[in-house]
Each structure stands twice: as C-alpha cells, then as structure tokens.
Protein backbone atom coordinates (compact mmCIF):
# COMPACT_ATOMS: atom_id res chain seq x y z
CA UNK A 1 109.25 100.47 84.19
CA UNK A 2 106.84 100.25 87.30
CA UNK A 3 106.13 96.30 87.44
CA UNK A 4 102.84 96.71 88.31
CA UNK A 5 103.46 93.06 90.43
CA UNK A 6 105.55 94.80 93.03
CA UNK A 7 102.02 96.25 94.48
CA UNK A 8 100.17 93.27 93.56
CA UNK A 9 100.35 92.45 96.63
CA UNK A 10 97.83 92.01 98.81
CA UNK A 11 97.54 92.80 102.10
CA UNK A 12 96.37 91.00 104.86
CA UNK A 13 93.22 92.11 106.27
CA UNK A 14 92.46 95.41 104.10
CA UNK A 15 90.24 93.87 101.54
CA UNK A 16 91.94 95.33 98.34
CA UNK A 17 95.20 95.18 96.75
CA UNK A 18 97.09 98.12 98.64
CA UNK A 19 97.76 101.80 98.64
CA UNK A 20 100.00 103.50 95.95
CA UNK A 21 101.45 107.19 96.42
CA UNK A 22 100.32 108.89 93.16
CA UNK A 23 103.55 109.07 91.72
CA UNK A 24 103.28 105.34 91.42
CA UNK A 25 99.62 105.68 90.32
CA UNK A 26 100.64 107.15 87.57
CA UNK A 27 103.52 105.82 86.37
CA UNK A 28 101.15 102.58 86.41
CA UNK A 29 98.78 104.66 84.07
CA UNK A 30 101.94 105.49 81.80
CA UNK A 31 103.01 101.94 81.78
CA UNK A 32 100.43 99.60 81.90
CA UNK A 33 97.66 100.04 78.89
CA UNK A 34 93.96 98.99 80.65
CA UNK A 35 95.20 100.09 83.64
CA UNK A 36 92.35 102.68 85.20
CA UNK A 37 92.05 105.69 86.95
CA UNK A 38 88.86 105.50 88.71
CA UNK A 39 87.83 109.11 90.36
CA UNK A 40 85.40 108.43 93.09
CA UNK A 41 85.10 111.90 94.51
CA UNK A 42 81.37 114.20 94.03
CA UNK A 43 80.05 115.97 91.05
CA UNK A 44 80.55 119.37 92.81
CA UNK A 45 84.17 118.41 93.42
CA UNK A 46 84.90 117.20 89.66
CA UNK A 47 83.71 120.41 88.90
CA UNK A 48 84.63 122.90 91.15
CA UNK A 49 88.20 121.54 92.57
CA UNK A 50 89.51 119.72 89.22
CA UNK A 51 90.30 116.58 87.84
CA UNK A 52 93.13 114.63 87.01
CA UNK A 53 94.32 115.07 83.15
CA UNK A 54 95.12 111.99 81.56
CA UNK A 55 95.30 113.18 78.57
CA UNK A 56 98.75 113.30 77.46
CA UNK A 57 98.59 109.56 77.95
CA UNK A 58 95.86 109.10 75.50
CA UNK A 59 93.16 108.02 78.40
CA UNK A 60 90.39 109.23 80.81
CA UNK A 61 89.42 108.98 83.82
CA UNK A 62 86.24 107.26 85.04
CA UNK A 63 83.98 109.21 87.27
CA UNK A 64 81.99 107.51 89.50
CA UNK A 65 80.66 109.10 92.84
CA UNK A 66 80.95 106.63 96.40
CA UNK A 67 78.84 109.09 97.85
CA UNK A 68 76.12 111.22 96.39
CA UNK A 69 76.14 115.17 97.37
CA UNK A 70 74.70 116.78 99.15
CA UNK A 71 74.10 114.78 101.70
CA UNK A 72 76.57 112.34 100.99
CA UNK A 73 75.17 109.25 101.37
CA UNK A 74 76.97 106.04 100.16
CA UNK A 75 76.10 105.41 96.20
CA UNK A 76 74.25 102.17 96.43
CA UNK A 77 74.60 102.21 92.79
CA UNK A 78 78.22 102.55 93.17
CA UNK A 79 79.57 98.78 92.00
CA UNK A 80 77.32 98.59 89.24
CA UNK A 81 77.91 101.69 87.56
CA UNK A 82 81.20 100.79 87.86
CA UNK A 83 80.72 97.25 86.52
CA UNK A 84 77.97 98.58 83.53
CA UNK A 85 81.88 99.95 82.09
CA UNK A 86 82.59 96.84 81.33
CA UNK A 87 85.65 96.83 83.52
CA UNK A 88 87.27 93.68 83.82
CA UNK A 89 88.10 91.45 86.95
CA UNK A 90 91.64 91.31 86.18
CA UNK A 91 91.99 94.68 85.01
CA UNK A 92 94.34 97.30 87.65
CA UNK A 93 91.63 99.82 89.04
CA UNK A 94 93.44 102.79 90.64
CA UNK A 95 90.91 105.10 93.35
CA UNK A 96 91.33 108.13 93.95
CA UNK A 97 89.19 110.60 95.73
CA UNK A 98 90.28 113.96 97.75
CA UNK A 99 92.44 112.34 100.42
CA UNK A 100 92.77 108.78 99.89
CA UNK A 101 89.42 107.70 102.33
CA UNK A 102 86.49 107.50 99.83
CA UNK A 103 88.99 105.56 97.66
CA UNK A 104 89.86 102.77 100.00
CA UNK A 105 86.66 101.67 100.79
CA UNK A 106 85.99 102.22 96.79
CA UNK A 107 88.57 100.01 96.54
CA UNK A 108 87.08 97.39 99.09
CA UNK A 109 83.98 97.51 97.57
CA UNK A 110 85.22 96.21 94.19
CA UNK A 111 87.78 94.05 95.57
CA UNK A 112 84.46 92.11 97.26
CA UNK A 113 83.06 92.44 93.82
CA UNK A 114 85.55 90.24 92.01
CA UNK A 115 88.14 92.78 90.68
CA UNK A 116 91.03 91.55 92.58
CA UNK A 117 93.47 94.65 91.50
CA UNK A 118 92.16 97.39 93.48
CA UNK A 119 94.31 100.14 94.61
CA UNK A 120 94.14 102.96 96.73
CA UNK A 121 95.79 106.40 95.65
CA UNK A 122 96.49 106.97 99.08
CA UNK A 123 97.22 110.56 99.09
CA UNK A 124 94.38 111.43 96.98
CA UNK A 125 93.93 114.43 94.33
CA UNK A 126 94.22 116.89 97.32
CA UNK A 127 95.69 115.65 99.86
CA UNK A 128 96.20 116.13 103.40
CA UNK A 129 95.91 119.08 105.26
CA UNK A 130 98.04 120.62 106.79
CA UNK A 131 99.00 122.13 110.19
CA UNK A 132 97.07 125.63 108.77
CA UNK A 133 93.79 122.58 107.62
CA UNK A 134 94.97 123.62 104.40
CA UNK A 135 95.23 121.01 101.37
CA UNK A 136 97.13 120.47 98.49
CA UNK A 137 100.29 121.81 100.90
CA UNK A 138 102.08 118.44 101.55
CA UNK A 139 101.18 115.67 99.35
CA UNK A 140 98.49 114.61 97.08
CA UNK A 141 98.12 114.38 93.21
CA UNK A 142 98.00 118.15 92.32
CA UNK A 143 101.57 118.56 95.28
CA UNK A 144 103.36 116.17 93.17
CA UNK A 145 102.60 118.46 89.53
CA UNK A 146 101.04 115.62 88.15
CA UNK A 147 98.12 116.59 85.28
CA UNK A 148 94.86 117.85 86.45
CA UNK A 149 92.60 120.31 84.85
CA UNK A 150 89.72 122.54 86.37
CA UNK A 151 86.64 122.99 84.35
C-alpha cells in the first residue's frame, strides 16, 4: 500500500505538499478513498487531448480550469470553484495539468487556501517533450498506460 504519509511531506519553501510521479498519483487514488484527482488543464484540452479515466476505481475526476482559453488568463474563480465542491481541508488533492506547471501553482493556490494536502502530478497527463518537442514520448500519465479516455 502507498502510505500516503511518505509524501506528506512538505517541503520547504514550495507552498504545497510536494510533487508525485503519476504512478504514485494513482496508486494514491487506488488506495486512499477521498483522495482527488483534480484536472486543472482547459476545456479545449479535456476535450480534444483526453482525460484521465478513473473509472475502474469507481471515481472522477474534477475539472477545474487555472487558466481560461483562449487567452489563458489565470481563473480568478479558480479556488472557489474548487472550494463550492465541498472539498475538504484535510482531504489529499492530486493536480494535474499537461506537464506538471499549471498544477503546481494549482497546488499553491489551495495550499494558501487551507487544504494542506496538495500535490503536484509532476509529470502531468502529457508530459514532457521531447528532443523532437514531441509529448507523451518520455513520461507523463498517458507514457506510463495509466487510464485516460478521449471524448
């Protein structure tokens, strides 16, 4: 079992909990029950590039956009549509976005909020590119064959 305490652990100076790979993420999801996958990415990217399929552990994923598209300015709205879920403080929020950037400060932003078990899915849904500026090619949710879905 992933104890989710061995990333509880705060680190100095980033203003949320830590990064997890998302192999970790998601053996959190398996393993800890109101532990939640928050997916931070745009509309157009939910849509177009897929999302995460949590389905064959009997959840979903919360979508909630940092930055509104097309011009992709920061959601001011972003903290309390999160908190409007009824999320609580205590509760293990994992971020994820493309690449593990949108997520982290995601993860910031709630961590200032009160939720003090913000993580970063530091690798993101796509990953990084690669030497080609290609993605999905050397880490990321969809490199490791976790569940996702396109619509």
């Amino acid at each position: 079992m992933t104890d989710v305490k061995t990333i509880d652990r705060a680190l100095p100076g980033v203003g949320y909990a830590g990064d997890v790979s998302p192999l970790q993420a998601w053996a959190v999801l398996n393993e800890q029950p109101r532990a939640v996958l928050v997916d931070v990415r745009t509309d157009a990217e939910w849509q177009y590039v897929g999302t995460t399929d949590l389905t064959s552990i009997e959840k979903e994923p919360v979508f909630v956009d940092w930055q509104v598209f097309p011009h992709m300015q920061v959601n001011e709205d972003f903290v309390t549509e999160l908190a409007d879920l009824e999320l609580q403080p205590e509760q293990v929020l994992l971020f994820i976005c493309r690449s593990g950037v949108r997520s982290r400060l995601a993860a910031q932003a709630m961590t200032a909020a009160g939720y003090s078990r913000c993580y970063n899915v530091a690798e993101g849904f796509e990953g990084d590119k690669n030497d080609a500026s290609k993605r999905g090619m050397t880490n990321g949710w969809k490199f490791h064959g976790l569940p996702w879905k396109q619509s």
